[in-house]
Protein backbone atom coordinates (compact mmCIF):
# COMPACT_ATOMS: atom_id res chain seq x y z
CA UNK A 1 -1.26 -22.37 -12.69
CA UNK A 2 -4.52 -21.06 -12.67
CA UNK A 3 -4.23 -18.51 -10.60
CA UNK A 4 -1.15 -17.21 -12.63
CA UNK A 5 -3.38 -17.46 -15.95
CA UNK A 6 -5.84 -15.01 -14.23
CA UNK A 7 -3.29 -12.75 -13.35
CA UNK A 8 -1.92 -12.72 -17.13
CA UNK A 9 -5.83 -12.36 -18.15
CA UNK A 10 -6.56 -9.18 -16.38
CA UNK A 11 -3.41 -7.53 -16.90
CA UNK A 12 -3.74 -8.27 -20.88
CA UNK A 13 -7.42 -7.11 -20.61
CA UNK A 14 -7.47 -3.93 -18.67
CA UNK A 15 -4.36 -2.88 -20.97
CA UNK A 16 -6.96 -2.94 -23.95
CA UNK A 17 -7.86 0.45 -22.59
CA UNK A 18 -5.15 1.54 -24.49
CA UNK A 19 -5.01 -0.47 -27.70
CA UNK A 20 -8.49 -1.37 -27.69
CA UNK A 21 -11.30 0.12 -25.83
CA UNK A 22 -14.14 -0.92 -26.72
CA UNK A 23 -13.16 -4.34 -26.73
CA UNK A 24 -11.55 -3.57 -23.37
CA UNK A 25 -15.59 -2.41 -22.73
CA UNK A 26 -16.95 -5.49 -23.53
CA UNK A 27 -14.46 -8.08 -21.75
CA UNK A 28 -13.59 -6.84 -18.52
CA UNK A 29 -17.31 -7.36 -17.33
CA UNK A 30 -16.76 -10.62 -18.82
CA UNK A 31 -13.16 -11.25 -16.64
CA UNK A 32 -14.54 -9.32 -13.24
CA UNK A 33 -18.07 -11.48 -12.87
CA UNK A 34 -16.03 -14.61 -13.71
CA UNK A 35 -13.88 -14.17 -10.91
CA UNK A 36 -16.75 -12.78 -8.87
CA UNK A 37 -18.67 -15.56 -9.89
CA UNK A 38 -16.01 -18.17 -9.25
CA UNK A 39 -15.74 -17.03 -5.77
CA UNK A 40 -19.01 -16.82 -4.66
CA UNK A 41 -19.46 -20.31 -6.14
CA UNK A 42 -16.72 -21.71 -4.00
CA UNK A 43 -17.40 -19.97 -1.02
CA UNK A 44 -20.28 -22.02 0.85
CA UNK A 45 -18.06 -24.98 0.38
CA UNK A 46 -14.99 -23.34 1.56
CA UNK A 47 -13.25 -25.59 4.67
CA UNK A 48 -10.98 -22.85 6.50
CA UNK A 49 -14.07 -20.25 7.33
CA UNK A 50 -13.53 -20.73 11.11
CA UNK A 51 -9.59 -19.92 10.52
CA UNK A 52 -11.05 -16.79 8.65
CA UNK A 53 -13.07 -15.97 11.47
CA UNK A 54 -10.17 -16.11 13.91
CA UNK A 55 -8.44 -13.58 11.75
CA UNK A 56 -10.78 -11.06 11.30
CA UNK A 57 -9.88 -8.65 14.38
CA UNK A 58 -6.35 -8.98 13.27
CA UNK A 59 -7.53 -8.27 9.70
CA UNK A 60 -9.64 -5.21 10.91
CA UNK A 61 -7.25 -3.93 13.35
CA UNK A 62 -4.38 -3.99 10.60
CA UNK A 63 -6.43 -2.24 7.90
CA UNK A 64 -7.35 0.21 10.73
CA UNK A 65 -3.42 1.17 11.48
CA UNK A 66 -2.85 1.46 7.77
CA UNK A 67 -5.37 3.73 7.40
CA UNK A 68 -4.55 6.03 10.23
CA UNK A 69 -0.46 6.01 8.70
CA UNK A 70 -1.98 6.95 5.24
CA UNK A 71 -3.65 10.17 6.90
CA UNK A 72 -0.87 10.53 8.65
CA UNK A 73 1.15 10.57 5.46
CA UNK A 74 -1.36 12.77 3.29
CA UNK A 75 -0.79 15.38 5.92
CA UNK A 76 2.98 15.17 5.58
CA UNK A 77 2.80 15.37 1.90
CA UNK A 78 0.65 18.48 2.11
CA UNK A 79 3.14 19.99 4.78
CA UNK A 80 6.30 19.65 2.61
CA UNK A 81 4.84 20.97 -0.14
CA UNK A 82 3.25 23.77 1.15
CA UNK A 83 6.18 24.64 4.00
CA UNK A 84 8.13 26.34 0.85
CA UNK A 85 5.58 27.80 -0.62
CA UNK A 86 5.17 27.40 -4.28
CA UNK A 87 7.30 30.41 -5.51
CA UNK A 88 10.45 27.67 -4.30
CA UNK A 89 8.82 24.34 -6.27
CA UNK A 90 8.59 26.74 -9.62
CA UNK A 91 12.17 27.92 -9.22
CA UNK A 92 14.00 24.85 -7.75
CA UNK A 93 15.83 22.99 -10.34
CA UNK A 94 15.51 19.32 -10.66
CA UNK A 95 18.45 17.46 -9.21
CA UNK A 96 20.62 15.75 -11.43
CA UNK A 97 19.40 12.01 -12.07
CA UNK A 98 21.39 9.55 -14.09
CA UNK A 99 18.89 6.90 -14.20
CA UNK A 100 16.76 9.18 -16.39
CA UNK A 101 19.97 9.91 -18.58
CA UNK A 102 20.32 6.42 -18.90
CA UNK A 103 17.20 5.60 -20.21
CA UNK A 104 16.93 8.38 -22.76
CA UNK A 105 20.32 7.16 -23.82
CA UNK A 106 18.38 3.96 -24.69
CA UNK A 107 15.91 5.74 -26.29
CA UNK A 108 18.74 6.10 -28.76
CA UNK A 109 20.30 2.48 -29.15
CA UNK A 110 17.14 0.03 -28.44
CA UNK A 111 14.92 -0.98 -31.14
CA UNK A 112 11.87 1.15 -31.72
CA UNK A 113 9.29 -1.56 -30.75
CA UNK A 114 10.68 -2.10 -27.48
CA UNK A 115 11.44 1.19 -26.25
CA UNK A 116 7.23 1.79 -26.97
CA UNK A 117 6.97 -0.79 -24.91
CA UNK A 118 8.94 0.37 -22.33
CA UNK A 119 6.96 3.42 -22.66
CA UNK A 120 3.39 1.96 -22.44
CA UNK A 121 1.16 2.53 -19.33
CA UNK A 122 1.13 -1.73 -18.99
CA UNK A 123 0.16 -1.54 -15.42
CA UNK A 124 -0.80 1.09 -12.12
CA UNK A 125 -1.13 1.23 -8.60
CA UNK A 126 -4.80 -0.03 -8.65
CA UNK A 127 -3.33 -3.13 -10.32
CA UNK A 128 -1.28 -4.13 -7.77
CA UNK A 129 -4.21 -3.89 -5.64
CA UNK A 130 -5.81 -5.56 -7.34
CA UNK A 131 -3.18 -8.31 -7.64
CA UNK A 132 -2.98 -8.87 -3.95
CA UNK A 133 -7.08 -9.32 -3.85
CA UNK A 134 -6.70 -11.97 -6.08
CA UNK A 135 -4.20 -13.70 -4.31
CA UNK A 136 -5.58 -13.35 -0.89
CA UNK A 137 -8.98 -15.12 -2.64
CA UNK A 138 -6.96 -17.66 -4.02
CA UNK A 139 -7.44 -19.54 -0.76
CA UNK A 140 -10.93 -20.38 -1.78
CA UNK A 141 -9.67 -22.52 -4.35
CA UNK A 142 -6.88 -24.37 -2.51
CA UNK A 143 -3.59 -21.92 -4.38
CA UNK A 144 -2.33 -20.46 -1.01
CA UNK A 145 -2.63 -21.61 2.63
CA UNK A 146 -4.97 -20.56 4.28
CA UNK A 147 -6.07 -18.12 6.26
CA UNK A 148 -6.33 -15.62 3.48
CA UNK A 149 -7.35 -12.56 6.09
CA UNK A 150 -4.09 -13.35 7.83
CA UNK A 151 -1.98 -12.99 4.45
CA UNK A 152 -3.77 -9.69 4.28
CA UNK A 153 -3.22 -8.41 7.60
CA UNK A 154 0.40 -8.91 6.76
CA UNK A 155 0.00 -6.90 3.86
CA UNK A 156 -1.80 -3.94 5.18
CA UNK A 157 0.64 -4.17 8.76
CA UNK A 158 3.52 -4.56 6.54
CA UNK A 159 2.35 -1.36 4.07
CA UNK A 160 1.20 1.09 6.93
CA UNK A 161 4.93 0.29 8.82
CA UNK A 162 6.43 1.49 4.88
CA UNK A 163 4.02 4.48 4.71
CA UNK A 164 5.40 5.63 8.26
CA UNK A 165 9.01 4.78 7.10
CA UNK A 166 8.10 7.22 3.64
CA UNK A 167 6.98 9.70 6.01
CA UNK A 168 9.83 10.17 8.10
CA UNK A 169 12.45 10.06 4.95
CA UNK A 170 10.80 12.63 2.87
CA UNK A 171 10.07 14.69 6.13
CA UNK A 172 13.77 15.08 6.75
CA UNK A 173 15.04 16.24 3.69
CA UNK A 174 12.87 18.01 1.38
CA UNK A 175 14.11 17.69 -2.55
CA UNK A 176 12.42 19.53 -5.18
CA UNK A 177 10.71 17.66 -7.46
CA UNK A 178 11.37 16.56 -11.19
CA UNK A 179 8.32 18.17 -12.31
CA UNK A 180 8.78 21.96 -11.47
CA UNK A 181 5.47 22.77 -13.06
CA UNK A 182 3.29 20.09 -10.49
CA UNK A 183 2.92 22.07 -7.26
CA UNK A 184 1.50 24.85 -8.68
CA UNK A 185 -1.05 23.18 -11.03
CA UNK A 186 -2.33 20.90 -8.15
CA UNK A 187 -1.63 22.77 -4.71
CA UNK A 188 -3.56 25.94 -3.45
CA UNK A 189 -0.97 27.05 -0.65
CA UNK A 190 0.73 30.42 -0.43
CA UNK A 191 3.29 31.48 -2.84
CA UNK A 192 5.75 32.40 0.56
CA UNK A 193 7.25 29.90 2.70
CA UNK A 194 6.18 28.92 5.72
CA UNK A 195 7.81 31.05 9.52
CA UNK A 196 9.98 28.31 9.85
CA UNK A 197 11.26 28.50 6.59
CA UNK A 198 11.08 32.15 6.53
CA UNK A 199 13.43 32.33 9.62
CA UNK A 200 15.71 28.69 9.49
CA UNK A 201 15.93 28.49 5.67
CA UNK A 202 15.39 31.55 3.32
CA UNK A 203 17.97 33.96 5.07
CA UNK A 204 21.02 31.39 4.18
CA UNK A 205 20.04 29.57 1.20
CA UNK A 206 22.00 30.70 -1.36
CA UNK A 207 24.59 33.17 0.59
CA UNK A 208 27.73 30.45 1.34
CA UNK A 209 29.39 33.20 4.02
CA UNK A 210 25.50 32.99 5.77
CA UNK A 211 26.07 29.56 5.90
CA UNK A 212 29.25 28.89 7.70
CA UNK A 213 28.20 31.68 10.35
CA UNK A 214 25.28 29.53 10.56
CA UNK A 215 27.42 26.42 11.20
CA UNK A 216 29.99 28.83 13.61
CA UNK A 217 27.02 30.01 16.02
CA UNK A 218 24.59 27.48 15.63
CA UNK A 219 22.27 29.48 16.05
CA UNK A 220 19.92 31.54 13.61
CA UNK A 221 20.83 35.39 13.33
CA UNK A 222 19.02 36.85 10.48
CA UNK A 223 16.04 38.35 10.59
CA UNK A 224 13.21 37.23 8.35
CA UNK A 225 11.87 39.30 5.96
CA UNK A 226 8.29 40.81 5.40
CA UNK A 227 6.01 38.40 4.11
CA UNK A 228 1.99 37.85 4.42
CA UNK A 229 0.16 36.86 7.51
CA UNK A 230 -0.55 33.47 7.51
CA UNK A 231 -4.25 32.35 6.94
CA UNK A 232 -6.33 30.95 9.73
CA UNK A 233 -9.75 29.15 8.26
CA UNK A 234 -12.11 28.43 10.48
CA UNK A 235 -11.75 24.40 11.08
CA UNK A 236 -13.13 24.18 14.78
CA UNK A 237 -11.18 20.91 16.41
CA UNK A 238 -8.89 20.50 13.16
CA UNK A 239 -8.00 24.73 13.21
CA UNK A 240 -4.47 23.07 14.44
CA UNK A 241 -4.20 21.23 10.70
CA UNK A 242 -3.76 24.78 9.26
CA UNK A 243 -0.44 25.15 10.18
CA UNK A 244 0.59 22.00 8.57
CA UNK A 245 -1.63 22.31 5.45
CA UNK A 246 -1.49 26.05 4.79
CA UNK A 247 -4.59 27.01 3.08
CA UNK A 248 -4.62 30.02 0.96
CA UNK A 249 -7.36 33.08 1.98
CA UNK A 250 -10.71 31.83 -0.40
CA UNK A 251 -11.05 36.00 -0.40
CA UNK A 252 -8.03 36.72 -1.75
CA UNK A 253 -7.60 33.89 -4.07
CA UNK A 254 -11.45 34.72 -5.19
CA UNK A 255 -12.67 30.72 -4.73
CA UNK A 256 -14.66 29.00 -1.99
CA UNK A 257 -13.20 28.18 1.35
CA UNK A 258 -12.49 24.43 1.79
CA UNK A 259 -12.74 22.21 4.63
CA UNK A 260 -9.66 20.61 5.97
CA UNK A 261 -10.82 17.13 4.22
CA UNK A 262 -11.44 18.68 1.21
CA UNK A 263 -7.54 20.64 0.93
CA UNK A 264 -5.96 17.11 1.92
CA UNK A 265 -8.13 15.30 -1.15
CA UNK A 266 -7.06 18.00 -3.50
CA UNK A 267 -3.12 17.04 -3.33
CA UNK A 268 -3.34 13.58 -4.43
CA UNK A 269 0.02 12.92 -3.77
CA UNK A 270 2.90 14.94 -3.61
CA UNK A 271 4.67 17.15 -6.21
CA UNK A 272 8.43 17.53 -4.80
CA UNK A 273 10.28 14.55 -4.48
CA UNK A 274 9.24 12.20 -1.97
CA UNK A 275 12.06 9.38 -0.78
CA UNK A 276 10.71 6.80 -1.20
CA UNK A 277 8.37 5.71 -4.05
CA UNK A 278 5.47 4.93 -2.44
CA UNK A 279 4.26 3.38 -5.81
CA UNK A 280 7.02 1.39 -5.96
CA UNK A 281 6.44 0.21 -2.28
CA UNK A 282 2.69 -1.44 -3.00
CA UNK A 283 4.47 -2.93 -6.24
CA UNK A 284 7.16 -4.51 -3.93
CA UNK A 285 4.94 -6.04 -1.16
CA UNK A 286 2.40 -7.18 -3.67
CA UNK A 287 5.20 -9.29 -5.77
CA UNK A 288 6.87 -10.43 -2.57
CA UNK A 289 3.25 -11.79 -1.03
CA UNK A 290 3.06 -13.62 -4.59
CA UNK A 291 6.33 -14.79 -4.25
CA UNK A 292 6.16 -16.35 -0.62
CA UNK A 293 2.83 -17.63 -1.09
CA UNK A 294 2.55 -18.51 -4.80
CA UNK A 295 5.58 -19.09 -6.26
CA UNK A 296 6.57 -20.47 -9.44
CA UNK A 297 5.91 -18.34 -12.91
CA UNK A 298 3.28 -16.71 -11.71
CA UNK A 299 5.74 -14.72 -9.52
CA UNK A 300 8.69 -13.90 -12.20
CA UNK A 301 5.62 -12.72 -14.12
CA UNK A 302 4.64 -10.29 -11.39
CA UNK A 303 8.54 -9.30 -11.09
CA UNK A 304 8.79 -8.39 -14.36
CA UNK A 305 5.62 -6.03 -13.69
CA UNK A 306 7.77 -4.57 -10.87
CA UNK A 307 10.50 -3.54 -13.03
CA UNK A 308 8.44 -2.18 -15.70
CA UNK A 309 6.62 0.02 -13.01
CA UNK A 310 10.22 1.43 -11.70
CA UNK A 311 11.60 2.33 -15.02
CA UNK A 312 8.15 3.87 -15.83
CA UNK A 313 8.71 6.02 -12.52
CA UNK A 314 12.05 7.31 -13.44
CA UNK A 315 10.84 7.84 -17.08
CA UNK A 316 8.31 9.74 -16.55
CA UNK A 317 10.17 11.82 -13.79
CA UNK A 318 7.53 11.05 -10.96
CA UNK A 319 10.34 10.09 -9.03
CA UNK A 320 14.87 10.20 -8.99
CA UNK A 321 16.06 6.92 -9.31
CA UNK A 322 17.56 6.64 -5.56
CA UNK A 323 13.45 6.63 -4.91
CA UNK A 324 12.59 3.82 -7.34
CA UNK A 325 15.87 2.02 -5.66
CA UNK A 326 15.42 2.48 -1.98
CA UNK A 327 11.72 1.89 -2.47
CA UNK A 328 12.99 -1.78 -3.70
CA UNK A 329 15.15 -2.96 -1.13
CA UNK A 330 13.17 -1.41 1.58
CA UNK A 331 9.62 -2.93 0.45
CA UNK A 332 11.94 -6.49 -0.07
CA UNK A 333 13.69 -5.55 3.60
CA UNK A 334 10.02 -4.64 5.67
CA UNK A 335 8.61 -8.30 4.08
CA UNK A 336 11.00 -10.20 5.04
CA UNK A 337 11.08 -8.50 8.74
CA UNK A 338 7.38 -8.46 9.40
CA UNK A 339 7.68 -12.56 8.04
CA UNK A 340 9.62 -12.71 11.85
CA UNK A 341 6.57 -11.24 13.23
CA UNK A 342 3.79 -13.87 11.93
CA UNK A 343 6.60 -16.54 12.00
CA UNK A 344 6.59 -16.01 15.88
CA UNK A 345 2.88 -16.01 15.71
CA UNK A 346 2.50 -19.41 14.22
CA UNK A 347 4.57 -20.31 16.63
CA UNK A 348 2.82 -19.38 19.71
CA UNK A 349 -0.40 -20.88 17.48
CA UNK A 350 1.01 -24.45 16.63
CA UNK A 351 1.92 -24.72 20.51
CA UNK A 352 -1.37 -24.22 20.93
CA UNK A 353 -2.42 -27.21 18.52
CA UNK A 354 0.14 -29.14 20.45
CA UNK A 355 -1.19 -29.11 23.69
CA UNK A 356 -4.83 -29.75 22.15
CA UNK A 357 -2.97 -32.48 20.39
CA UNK A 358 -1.75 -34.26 23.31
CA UNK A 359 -4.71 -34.34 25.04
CA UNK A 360 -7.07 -36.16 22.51
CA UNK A 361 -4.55 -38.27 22.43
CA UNK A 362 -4.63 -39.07 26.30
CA UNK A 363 -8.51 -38.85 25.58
CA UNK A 364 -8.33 -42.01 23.12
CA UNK A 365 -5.89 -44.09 25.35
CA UNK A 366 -8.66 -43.81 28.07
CA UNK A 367 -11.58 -44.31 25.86
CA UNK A 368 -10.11 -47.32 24.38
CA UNK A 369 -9.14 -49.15 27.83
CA UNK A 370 -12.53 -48.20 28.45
CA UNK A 371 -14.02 -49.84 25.44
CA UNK A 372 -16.12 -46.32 24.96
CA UNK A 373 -16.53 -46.51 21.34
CA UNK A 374 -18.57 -42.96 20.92
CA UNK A 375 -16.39 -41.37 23.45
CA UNK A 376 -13.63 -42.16 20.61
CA UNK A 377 -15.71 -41.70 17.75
CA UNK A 378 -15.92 -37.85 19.59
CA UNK A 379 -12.45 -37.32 19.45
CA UNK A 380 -11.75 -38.54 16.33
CA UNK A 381 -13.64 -36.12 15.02
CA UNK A 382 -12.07 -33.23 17.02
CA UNK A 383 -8.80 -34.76 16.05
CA UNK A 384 -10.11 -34.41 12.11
CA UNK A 385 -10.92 -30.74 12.85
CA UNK A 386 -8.00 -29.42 14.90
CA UNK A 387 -5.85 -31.13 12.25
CA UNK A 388 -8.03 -28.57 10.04
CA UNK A 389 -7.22 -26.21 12.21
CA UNK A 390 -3.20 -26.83 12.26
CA UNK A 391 -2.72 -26.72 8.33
CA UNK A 392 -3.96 -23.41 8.76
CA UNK A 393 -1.56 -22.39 11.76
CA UNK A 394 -4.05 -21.66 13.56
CA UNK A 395 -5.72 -23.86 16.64
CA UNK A 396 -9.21 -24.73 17.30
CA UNK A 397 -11.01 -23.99 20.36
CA UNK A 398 -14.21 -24.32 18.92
CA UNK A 399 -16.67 -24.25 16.07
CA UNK A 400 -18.81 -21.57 15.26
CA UNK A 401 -22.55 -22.54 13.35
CA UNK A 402 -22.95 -22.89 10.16
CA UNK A 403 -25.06 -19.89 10.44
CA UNK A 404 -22.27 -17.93 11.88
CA UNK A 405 -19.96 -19.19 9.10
CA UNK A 406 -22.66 -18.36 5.77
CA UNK A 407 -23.12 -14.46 7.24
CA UNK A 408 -19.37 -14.11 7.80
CA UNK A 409 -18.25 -15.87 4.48
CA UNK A 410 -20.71 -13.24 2.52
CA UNK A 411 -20.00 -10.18 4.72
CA UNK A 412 -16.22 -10.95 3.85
CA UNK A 413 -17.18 -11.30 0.16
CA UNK A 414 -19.61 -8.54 -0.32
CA UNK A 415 -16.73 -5.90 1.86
CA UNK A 416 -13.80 -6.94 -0.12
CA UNK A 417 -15.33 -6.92 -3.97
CA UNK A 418 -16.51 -2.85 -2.36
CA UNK A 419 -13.09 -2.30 -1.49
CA UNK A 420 -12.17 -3.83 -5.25
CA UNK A 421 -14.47 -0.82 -6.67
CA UNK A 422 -13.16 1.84 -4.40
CA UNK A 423 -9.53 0.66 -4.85
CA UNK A 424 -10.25 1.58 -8.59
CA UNK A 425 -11.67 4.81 -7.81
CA UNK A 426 -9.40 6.37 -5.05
CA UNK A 427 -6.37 5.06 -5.77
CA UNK A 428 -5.71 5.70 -9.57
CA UNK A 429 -3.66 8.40 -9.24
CA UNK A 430 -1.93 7.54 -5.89
């Protein structure tokens, strides 16, 4: 349970931001270099590093594709935002949303206490991160099998497959968002839509008769109306970005021209609607990884995080409910798919052990006939290791130094608590 206890602690303390900040000052330095601590202390004695080291390139290449899918989707967001223009996000009504009737119906009926806490900002996206890091280090002190980069990979292969998901089922459908007032305060795109909007959309929008000639011909017949020249910055290889991001003219606006980096930073996440939660989704994938590979109370406690999260999301109108929803099965539904995936991996792995297996064994039937006491005394000990080797599913072809292992152990330790600090500043607001 200790694992479960840490959990508990630094969920209890970082919510002292709230209640209590400055004890919240003074103990979470206390919580983060105990863990840190704790880590590095059990690190140089850790068993598994040569499983670790056989994960790596799958660890690097995974966090590599997630990456490239979350560009990928910061592009998207900008596009279907910006493809409207922002006169549409201040005029489009929110759609109706019974999940958020529901709970300010509650509002009404539960006791005061527990709708505040209901209301209270328990937990955040950098948590879950967070979460999953201490999880994935829990192999250092024996709580989950090891390899703990291949439980990551998982988890970064697993998110990046979601974010393309996301991607293509807020691409398809745009819905305007619950927050009418968001686009505008956060996005510096035209107020006009976009030529394809201008000349598929806008001319049968609201007319019903433009609309079934629309559906009759198939075929667009309207002419678009006058609007603005779209803006061209000068971006050299990324000039092809501005049709997708839609940067406003820094002359006409009276501000300094950005670069394309700097106009995707600025979003932050979307302001219409965006099927699915993509909060939701890290949520998801972090409770399921507890589950699987920690369970017991630990994981209910994590659950219960999860649901808290998704009523905060309808609550606070970030997303509809059918976001929160969807973004529940399908984070459940991609686990449980990509488990198939390292399943059959294991697989081919432990076949691997097998064949190793069997020939020690043949080894030590010779030796012995032989009476070759260090030729057995040799394979007993590369029976002792690939046995090492198999309770981590992975086989053993051979051991790297102990100098090998001490720079890899630290690199991995020194990279991951930097991704810790930059997890907590990049990814607080999604």
């Amino acid at each position: 349970g200790g694992l479960g206890l840490a959990a508990v602690a630094y969920i209890l303390v970082d919510y002292l931001r709230v209640v209590a900040p400055g004890l919240h000052d003074a103990l979470r330095p206390i919580l983060w270099g105990s863990l840190a601590l704790g880590a590095a202390s059990r690190a140089p004695w850790y068993p598994h590093w040569p499983a670790e080291i056989r994960s790596a390139l799958l660890f690097v290449a995974c966090l590599v594709f997630m990456l490239s899918c979350l560009v990928v989707e910061a592009i998207s967001v900008q596009f279907v935002t910006s493809v409207l223009g922002l006169d549409w996000h201040g005029s489009a009504k929110p759609l109706p949303d019974m999940g958020q009737w529901l709970l300010l119906a509650l509002n009404e009926r539960l006791p005061g206490f527990l709708v505040e806490v209901l209301r209270a900002p328990i937990i955040g996206l950098h948590h879950y991160l967070m979460l999953f890091i201490m999880l994935g280090f829990s192999v250092l002190f024996g709580c989950v099998r090891a390899p703990g980069l291949a439980l990551g990979a998982r988890y970064l292969f697993t998110m990046g497959v979601g974010r393309l998901l996301r991607v293509v089922t807020f691409l398809g459908t745009i819905l305007p968002s619950a927050r009418p007032w968001c686009a505008r305060a956060r996005f510096r795109v035209p107020d006009h839509p976009h030529p394809w909007a201008q000349k598929y959309y806008v001319p049968y929008s609201s007319d019903p008769s433009a609309i079934a000639r629309l559906l009759r011909e198939d075929s667009a017949y309207d002419q678009a109306a006058e609007y603005p020249a779209e803006y061209v910055p000068n971006w050299g290889r990324m000039h092809f970005l501005a049709n997708f991001l839609r940067p406003v003219d820094p002359n006409a606006a009276n501000f300094k021209e950005e670069s394309w980096f700097n106009t995707l930073k600025r979003a932050g996440g979307g302001c219409n609607d965006l099927v699915f939660s993509g909060h939701i989704l890290v949520s998801v994938l972090t409770a399921m990884a507890w589950t699987e590979a920690y369970p017991g109370w630990s994981s209910v406690f994590i659950w219960l995080l999860v649901a808290h999260s998704s009523q905060r999301e309808i609550r606070e109108r970030h997303h509809y409910s059918v976001d929160v929803v969807s973004g529940i099965y399908v984070g459940i539904l991609l686990w449980r798919t990509t488990g198939f995936i390292w399943s059959a991996v294991d697989r081919h792995w432990s076949r691997g052990v097998d064949l190793e297996l069997t020939q020690i064994e043949d080894g030590l039937a010779k030796a012995a006939k032989d009476a070759d006491l260090d030729k057995i005394r040799v394979l007993v000990e590369q029976l002792q290791s690939l046995r090492q080797g198999k309770e981590s599913s992975q086989p053993k072809k051979s051991e790297p130094s102990q100098r090998v292992l001490w720079v890899f152990g630290g690199s991995i330790l020194v990279s991951t608590l930097g991704l810790v600090l930059l997890a907590f500043s990049w990814t607080a607001d999604g």
